[in-house]
N, C-alpha and C. Protein backbone atom coordinates (compact mmCIF):
# COMPACT_ATOMS: atom_id res chain seq x y z
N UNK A 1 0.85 -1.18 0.00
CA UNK A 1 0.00 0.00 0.00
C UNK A 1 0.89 1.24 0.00
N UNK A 2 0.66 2.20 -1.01
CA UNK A 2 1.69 3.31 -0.80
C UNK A 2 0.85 4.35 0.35
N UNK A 3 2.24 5.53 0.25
CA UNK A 3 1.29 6.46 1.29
C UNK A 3 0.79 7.74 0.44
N UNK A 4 -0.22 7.75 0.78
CA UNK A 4 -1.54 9.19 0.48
C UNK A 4 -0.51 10.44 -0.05
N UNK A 5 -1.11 10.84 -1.24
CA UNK A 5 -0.26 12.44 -1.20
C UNK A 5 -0.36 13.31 -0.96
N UNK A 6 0.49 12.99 0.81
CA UNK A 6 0.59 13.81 1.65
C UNK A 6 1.80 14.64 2.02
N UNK A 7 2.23 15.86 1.87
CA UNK A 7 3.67 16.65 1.86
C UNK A 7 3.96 16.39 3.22
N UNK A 8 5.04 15.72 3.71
CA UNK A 8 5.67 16.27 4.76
C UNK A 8 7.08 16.90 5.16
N UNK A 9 6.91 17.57 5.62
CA UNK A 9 8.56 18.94 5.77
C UNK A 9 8.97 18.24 7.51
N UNK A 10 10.25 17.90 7.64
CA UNK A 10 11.07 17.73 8.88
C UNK A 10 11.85 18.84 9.20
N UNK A 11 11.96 19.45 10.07
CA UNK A 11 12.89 20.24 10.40
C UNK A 11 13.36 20.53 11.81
N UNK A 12 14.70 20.58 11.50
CA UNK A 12 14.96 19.79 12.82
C UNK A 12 16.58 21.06 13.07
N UNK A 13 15.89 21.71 14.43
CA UNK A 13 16.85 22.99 14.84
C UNK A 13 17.82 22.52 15.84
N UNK A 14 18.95 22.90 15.03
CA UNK A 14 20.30 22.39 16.35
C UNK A 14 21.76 23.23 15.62
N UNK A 15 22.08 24.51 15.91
CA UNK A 15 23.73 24.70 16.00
C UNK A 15 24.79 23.69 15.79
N UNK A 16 24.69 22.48 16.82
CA UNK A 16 25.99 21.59 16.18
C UNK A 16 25.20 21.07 15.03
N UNK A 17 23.50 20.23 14.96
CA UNK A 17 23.70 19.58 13.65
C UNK A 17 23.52 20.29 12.28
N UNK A 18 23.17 22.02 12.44
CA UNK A 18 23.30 22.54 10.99
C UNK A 18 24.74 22.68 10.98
N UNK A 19 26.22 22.88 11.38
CA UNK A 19 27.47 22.65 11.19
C UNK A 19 28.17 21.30 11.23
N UNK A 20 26.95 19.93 11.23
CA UNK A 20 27.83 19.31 11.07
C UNK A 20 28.15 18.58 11.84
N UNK A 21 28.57 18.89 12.89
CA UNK A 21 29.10 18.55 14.35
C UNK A 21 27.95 17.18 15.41
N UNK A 22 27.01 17.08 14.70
CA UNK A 22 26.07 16.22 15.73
C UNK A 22 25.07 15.43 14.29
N UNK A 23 24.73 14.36 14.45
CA UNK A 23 24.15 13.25 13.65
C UNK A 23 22.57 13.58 13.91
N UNK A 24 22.10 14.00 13.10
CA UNK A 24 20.80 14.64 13.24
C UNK A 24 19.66 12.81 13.49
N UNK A 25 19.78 12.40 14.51
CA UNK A 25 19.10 11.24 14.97
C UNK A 25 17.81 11.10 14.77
N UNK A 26 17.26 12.33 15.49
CA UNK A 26 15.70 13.19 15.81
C UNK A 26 14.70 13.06 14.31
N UNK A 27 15.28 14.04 13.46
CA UNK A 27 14.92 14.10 12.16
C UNK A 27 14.77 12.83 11.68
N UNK A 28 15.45 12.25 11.37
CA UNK A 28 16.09 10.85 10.54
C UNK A 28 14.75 10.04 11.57
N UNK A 29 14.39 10.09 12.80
CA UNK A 29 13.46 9.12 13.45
C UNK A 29 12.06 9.66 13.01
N UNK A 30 11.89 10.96 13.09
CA UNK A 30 10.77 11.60 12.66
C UNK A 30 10.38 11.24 11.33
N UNK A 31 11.25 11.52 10.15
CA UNK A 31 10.88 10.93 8.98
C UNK A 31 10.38 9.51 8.77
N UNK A 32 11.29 8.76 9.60
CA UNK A 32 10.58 7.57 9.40
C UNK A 32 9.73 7.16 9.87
N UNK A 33 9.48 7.41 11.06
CA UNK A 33 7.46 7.23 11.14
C UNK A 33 6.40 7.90 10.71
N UNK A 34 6.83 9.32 10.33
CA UNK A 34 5.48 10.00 9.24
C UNK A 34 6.00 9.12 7.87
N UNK A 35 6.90 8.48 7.71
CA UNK A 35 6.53 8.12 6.04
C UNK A 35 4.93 7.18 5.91
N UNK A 36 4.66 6.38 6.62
CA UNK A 36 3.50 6.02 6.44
C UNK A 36 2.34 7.04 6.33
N UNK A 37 2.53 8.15 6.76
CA UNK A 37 1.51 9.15 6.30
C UNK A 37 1.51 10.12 4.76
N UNK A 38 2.39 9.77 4.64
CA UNK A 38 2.77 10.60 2.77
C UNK A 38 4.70 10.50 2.55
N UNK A 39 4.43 11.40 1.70
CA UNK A 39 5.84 11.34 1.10
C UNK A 39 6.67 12.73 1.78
N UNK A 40 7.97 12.49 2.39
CA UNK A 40 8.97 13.47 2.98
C UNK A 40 9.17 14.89 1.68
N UNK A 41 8.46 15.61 1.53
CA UNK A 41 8.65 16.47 0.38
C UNK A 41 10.04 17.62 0.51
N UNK A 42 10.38 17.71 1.86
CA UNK A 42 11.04 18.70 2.73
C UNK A 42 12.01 17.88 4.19
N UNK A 43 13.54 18.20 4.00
CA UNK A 43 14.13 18.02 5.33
C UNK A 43 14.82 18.72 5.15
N UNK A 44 15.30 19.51 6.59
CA UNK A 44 16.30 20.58 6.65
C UNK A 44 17.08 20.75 8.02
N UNK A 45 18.04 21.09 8.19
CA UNK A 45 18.82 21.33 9.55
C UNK A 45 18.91 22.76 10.01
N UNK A 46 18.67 23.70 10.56
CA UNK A 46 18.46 25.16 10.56
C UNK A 46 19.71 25.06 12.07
N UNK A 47 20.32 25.90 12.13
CA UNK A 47 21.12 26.74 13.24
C UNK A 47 19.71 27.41 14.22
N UNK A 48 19.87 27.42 15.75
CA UNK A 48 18.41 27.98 16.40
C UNK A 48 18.68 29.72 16.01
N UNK A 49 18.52 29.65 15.19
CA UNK A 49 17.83 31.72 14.77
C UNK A 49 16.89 31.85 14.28
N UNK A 50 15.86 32.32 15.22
CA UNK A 50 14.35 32.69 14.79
C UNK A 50 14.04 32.98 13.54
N UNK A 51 14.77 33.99 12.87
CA UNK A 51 14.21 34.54 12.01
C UNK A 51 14.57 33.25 10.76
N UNK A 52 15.57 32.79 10.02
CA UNK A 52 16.06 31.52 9.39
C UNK A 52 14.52 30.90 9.79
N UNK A 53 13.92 30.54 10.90
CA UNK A 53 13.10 29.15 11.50
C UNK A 53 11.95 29.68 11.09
N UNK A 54 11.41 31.31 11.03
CA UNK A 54 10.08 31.41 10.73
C UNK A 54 10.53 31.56 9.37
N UNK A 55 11.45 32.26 8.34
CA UNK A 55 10.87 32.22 7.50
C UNK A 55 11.45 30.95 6.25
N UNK A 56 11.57 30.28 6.64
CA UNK A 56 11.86 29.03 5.96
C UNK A 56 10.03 28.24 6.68
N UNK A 57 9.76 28.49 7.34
CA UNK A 57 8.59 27.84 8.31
C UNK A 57 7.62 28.21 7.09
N UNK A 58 7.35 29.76 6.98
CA UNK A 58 6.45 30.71 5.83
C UNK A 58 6.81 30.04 4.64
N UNK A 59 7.74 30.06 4.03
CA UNK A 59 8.36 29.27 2.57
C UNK A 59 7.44 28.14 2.45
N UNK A 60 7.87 27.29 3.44
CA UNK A 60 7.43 25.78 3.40
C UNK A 60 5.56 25.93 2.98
N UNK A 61 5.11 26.47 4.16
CA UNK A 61 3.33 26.76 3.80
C UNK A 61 2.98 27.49 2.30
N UNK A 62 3.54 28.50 3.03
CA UNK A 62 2.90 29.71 2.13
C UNK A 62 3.15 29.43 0.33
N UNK A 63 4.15 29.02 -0.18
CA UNK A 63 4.76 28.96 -1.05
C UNK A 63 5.27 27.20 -1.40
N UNK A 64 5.06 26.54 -0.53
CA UNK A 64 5.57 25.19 -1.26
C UNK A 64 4.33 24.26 -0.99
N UNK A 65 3.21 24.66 -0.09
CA UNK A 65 2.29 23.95 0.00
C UNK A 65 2.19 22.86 0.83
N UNK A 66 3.48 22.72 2.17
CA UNK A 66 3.58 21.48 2.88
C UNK A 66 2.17 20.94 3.68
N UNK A 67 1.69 20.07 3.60
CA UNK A 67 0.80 19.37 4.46
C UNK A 67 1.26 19.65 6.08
N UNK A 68 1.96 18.85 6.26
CA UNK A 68 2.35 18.80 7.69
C UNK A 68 4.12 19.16 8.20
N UNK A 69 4.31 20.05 9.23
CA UNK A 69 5.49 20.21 9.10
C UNK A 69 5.79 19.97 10.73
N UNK A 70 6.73 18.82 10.94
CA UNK A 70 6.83 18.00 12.24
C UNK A 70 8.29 19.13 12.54
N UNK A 71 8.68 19.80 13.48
CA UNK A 71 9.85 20.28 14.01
C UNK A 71 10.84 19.52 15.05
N UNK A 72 11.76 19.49 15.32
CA UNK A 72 12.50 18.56 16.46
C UNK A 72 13.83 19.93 16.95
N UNK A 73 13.65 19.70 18.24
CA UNK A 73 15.52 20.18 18.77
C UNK A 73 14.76 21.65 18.95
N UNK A 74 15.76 22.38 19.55
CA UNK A 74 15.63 23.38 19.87
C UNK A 74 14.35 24.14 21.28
N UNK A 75 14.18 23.40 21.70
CA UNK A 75 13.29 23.15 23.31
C UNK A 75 13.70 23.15 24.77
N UNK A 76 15.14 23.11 24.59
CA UNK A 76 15.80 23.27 25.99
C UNK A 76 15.18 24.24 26.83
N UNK A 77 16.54 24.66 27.77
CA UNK A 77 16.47 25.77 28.33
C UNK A 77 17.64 27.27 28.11
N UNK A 78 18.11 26.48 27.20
CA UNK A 78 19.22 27.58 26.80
C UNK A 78 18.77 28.46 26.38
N UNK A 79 19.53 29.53 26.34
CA UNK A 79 19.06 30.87 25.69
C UNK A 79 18.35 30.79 23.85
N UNK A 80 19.29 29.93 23.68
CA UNK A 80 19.52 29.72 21.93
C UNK A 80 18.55 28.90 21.54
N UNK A 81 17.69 28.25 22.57
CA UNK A 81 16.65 27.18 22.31
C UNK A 81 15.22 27.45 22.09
N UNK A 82 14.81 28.17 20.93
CA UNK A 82 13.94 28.91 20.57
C UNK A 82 12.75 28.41 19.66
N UNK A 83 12.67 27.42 19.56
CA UNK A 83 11.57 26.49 18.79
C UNK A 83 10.28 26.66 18.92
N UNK A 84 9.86 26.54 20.55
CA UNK A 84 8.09 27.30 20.18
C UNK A 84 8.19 28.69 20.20
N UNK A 85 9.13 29.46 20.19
CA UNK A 85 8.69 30.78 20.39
C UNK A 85 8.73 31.09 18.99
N UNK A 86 9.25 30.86 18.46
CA UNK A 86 9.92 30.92 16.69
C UNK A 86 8.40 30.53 15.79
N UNK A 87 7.92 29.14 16.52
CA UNK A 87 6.51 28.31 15.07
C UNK A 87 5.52 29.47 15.64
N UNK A 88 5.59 29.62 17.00
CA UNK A 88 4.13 30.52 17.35
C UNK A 88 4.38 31.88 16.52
N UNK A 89 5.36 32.15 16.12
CA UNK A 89 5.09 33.35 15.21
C UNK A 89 4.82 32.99 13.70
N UNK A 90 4.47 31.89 13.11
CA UNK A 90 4.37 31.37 12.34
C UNK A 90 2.54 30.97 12.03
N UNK A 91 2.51 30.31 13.09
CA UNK A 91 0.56 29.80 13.58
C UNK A 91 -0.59 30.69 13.50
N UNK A 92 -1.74 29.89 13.39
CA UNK A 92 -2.82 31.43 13.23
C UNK A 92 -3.15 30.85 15.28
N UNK A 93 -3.35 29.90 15.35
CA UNK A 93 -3.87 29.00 16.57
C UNK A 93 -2.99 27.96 17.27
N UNK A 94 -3.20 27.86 18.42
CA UNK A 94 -2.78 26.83 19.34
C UNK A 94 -3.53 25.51 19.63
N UNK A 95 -3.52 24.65 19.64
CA UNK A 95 -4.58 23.57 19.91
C UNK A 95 -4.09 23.26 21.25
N UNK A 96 -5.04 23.50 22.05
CA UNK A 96 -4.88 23.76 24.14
C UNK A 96 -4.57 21.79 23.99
N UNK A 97 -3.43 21.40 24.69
CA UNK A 97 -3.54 19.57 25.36
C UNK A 97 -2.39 19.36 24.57
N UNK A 98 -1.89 19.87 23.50
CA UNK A 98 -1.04 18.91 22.70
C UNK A 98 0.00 19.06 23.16
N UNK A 99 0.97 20.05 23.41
CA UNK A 99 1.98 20.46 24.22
C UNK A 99 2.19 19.56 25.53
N UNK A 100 1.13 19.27 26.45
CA UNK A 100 0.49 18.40 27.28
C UNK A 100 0.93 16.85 27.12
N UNK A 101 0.21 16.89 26.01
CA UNK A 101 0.31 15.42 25.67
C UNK A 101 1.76 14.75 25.47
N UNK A 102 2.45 15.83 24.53
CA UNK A 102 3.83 15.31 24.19
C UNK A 102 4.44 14.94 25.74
N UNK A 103 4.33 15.93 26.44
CA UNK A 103 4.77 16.33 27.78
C UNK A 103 5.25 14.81 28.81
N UNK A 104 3.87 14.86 28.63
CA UNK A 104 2.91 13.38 29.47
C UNK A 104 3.90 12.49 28.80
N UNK A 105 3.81 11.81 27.15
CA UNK A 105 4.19 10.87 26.45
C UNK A 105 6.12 11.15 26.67
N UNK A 106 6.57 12.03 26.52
CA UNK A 106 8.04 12.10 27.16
C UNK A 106 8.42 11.74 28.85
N UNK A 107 7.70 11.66 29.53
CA UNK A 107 7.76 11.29 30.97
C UNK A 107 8.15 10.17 30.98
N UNK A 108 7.25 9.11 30.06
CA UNK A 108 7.59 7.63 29.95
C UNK A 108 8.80 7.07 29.72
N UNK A 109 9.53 8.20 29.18
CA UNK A 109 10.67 7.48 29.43
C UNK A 109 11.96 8.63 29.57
N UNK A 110 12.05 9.41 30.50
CA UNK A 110 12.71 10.45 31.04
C UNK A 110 12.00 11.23 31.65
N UNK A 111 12.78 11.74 32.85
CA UNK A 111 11.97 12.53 33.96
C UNK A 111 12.32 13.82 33.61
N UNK A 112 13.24 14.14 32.39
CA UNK A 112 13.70 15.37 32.09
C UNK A 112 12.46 15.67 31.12
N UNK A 113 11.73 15.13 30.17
CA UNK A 113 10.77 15.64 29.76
C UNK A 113 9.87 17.15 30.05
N UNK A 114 9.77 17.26 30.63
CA UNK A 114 8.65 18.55 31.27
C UNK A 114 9.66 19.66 31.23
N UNK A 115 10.97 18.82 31.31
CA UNK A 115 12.11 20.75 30.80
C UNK A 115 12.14 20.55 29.29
């Protein structure tokens, strides 16, 4: 059975892995479980700078038409770790639980989850 044609964009924010320096794991895992939902149309490694993250974010929608665009990395607590602050300037809406949910579903197996 193939998968539905459905666009999906990975992007996955990290300083060492846009230079190189770190094996982008995250991405590479992400892709492979949305492939059963459509075809990877989009993967990219971005350095954490907002502006690079929203408007490559805008590109992807606005102009390439992505279905779904899964993000990874950039969630810490470092200064440089700017990932939801970056898509929320991107979003029209928030969907209240999902943030939650991931939250919850990361607990299971690390207590660092909730940072």
């Amino acid at each position: 059975m193939s998968a539905p044609d459905f666009s999906i964009g990975v992007l996955t924010l990290s300083d060492k892995g846009s230079q190189g320096e770190r094996v982008d794991e995250s991405g590479r895992l992400a892709s492979e479980m949305l492939s059963p939902l459509g075809r990877l149309s989009h993967y990219e490694i971005l350095p954490d700078d907002p502006e690079r993250i929203v408007a490559l974010l805008v590109k992807w929608i606005d102009e390439e038409g992505v279905d779904l665009i899964v993000t990874t990395g950039g969630t810490g607590l470092s200064p440089r770790d700017i990932t939801p602050e970056a898509t929320q300037r991107v979003f029209d809406y928030a969907i209240p639980g999902v943030p939650e949910a991931m939250r919850a579903a990361g607990l299971i197996k690390t207590p660092h989850a909730m940072l």
